[in-house]
N, C-alpha and C. Protein backbone atom coordinates (compact mmCIF):
# COMPACT_ATOMS: atom_id res chain seq x y z
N UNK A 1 25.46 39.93 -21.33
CA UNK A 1 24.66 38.94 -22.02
C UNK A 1 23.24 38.97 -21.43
N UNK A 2 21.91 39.20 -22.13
CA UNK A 2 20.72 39.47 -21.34
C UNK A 2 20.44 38.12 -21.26
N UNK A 3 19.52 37.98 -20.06
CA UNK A 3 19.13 36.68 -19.59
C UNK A 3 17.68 36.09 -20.28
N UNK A 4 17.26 35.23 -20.63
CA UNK A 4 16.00 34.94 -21.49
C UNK A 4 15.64 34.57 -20.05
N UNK A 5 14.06 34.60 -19.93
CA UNK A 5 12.95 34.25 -19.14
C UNK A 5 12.12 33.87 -19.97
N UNK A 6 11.87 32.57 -19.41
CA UNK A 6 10.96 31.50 -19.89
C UNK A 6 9.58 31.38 -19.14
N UNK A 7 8.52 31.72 -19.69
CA UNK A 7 7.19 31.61 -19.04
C UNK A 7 6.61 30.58 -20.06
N UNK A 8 6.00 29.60 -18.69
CA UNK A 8 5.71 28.31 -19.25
C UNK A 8 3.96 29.04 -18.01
N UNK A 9 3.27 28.62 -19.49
CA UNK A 9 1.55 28.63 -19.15
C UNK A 9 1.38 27.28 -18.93
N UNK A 10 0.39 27.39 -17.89
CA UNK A 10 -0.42 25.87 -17.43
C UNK A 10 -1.67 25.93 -17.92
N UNK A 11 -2.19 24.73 -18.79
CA UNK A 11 -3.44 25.24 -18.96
C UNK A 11 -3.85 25.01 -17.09
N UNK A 12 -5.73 25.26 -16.69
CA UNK A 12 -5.91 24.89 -16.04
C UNK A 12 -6.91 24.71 -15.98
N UNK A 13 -8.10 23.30 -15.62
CA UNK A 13 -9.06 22.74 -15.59
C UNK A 13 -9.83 22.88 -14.25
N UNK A 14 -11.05 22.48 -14.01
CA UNK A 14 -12.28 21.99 -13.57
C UNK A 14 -12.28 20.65 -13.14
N UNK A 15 -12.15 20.10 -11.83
CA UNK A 15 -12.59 19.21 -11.88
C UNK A 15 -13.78 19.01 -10.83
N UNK A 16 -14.75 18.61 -11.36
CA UNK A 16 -16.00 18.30 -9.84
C UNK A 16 -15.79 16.94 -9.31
N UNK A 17 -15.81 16.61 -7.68
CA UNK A 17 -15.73 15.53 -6.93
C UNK A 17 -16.72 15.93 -6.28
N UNK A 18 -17.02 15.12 -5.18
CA UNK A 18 -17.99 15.06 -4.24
C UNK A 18 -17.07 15.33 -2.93
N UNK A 19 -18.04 15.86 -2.32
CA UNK A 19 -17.28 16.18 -0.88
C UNK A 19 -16.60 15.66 -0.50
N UNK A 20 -17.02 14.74 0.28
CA UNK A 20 -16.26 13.22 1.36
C UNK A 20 -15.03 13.19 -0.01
N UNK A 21 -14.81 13.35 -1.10
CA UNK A 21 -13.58 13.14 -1.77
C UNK A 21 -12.94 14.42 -1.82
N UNK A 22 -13.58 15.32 -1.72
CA UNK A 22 -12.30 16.67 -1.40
C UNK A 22 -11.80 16.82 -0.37
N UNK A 23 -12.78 16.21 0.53
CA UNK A 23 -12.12 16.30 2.23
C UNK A 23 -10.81 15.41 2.34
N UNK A 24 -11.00 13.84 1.97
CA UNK A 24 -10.09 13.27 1.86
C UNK A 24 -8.90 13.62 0.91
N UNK A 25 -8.75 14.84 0.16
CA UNK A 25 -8.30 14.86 -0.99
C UNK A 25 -7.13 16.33 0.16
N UNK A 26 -7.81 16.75 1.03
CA UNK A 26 -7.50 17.99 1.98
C UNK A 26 -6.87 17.32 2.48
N UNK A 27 -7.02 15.68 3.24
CA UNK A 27 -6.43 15.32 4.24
C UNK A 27 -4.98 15.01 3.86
N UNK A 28 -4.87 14.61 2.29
CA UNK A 28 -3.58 14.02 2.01
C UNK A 28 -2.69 15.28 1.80
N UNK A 29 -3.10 16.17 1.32
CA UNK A 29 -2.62 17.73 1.80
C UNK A 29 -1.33 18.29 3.06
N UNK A 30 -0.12 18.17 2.25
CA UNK A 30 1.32 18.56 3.33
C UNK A 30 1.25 20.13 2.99
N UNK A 31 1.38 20.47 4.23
CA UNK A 31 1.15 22.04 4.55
C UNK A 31 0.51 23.04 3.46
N UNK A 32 0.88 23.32 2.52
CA UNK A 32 0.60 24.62 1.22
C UNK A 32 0.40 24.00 -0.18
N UNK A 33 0.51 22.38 -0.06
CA UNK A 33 0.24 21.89 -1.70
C UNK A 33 -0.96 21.98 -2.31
N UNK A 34 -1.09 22.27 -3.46
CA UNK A 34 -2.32 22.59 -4.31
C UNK A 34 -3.04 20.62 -4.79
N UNK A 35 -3.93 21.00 -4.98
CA UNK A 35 -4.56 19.43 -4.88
C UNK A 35 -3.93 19.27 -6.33
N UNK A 36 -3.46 20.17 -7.08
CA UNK A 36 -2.75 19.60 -8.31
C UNK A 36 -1.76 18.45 -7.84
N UNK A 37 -0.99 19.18 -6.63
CA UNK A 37 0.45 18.34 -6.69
C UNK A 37 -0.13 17.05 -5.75
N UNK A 38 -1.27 16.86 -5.01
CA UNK A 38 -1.66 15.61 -4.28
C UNK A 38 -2.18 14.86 -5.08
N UNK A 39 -3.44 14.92 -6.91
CA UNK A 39 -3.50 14.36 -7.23
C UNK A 39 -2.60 13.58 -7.94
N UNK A 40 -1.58 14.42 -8.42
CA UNK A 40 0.13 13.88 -9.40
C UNK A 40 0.40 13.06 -8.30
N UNK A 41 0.59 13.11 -7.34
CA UNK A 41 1.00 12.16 -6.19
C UNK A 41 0.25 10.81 -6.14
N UNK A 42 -0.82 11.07 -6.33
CA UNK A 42 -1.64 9.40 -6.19
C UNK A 42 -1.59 8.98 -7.39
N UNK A 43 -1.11 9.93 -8.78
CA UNK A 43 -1.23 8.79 -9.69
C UNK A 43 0.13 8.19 -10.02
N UNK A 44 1.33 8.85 -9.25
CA UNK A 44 2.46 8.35 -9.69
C UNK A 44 2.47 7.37 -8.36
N UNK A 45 1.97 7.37 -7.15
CA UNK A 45 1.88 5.93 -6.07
C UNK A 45 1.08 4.78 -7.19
N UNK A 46 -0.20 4.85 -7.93
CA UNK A 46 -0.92 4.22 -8.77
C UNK A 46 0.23 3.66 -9.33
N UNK A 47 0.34 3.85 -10.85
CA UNK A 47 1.75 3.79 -11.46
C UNK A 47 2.48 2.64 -10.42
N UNK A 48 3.05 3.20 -9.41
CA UNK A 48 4.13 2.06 -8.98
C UNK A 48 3.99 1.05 -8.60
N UNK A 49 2.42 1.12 -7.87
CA UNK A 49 1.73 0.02 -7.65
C UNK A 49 1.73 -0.80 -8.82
N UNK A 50 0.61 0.07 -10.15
CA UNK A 50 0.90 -1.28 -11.57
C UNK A 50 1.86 -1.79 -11.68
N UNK A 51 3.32 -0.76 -11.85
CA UNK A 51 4.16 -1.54 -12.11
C UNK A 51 4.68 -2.00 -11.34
N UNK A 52 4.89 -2.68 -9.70
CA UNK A 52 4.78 -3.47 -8.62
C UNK A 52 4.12 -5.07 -9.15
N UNK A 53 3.29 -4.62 -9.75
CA UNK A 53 2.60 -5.83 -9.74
C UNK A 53 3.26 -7.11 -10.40
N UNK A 54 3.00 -5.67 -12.32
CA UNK A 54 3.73 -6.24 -13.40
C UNK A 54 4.75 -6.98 -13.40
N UNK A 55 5.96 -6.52 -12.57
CA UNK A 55 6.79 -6.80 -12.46
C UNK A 55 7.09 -8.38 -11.39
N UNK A 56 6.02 -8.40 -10.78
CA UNK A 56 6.03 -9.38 -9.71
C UNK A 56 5.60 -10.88 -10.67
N UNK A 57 4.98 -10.36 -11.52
CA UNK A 57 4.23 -11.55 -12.63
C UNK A 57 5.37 -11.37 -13.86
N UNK A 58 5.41 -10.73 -14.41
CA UNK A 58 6.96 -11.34 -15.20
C UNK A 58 7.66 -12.33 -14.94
N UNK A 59 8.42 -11.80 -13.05
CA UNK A 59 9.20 -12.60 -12.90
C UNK A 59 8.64 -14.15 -12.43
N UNK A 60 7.26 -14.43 -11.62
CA UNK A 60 7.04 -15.15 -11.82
C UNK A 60 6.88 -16.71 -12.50
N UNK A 61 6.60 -15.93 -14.03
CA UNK A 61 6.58 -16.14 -15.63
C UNK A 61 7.97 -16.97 -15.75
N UNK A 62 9.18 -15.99 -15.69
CA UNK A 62 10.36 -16.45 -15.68
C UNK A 62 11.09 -17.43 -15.23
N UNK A 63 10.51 -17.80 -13.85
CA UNK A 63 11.02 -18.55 -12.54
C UNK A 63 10.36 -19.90 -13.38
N UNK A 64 8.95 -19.89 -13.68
CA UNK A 64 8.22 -20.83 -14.02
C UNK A 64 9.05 -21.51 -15.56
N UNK A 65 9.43 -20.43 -16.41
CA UNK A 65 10.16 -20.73 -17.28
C UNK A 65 11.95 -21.40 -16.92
N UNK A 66 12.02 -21.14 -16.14
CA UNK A 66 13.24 -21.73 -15.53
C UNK A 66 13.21 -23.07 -14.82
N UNK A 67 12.28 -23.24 -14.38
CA UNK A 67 11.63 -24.33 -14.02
C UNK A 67 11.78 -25.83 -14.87
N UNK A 68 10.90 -25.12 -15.80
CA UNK A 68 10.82 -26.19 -17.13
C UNK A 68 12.36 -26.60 -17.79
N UNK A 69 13.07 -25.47 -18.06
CA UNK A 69 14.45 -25.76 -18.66
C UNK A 69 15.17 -26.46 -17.61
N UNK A 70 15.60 -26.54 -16.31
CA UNK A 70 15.70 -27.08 -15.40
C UNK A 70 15.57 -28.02 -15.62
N UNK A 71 14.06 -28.89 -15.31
CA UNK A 71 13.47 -30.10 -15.65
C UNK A 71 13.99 -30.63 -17.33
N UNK A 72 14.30 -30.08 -18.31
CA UNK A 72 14.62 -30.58 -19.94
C UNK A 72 16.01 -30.92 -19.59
N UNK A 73 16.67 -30.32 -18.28
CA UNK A 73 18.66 -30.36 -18.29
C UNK A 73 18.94 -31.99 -17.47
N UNK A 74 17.37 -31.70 -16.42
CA UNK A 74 18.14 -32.99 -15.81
C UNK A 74 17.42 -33.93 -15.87
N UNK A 75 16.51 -34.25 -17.28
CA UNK A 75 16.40 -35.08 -18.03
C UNK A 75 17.32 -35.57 -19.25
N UNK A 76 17.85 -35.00 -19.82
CA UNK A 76 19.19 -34.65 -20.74
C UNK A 76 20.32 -35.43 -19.89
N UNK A 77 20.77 -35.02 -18.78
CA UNK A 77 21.60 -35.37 -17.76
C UNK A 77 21.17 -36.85 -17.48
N UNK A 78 20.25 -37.55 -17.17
CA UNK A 78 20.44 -38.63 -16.53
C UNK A 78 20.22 -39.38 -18.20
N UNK A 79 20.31 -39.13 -19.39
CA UNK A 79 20.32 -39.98 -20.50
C UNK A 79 22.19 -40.08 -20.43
N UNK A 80 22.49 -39.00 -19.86
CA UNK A 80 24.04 -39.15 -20.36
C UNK A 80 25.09 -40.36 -19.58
């Protein structure tokens, strides 16, 4: 049975920074990674951060909404 080989092209871009940001961009740099795979790295830390947040204010939202129903039960409750 012959084996298929799959060649997957990357495009690949240009990007200009300023020094002091490539240096820092070197520093986050584990042994042989291409600044491709350090910038994918800060935007998926980004990412978890947003959704860190998001998620912290939802539940917030919720608690606050629980709150209120709370307060409607044991008003309800002391009519009974």
């Amino acid at each position: 049975m012959p084996s298929i080989l799959k060649v997957y092209l990357m495009e690949v871009t240009t990007v200009k920074v300023q020094k002091r940001t490539k240096l820092a961009l070197e520093e986050l740099k584990v042994e042989r990674e291409s600044f491709d795979v350090v910038i994918s790295k800060l935007i998926l830390c980004a990412k978890k951060i947003d959704l860190k947040k998001r998620l912290i204010e939802a539940y917030k939202s919720m608690g606050k909404n629980d709150v209120l129903v709370l307060k409607e039960w044991e008003t309800a409750s002391r009519e009974v």
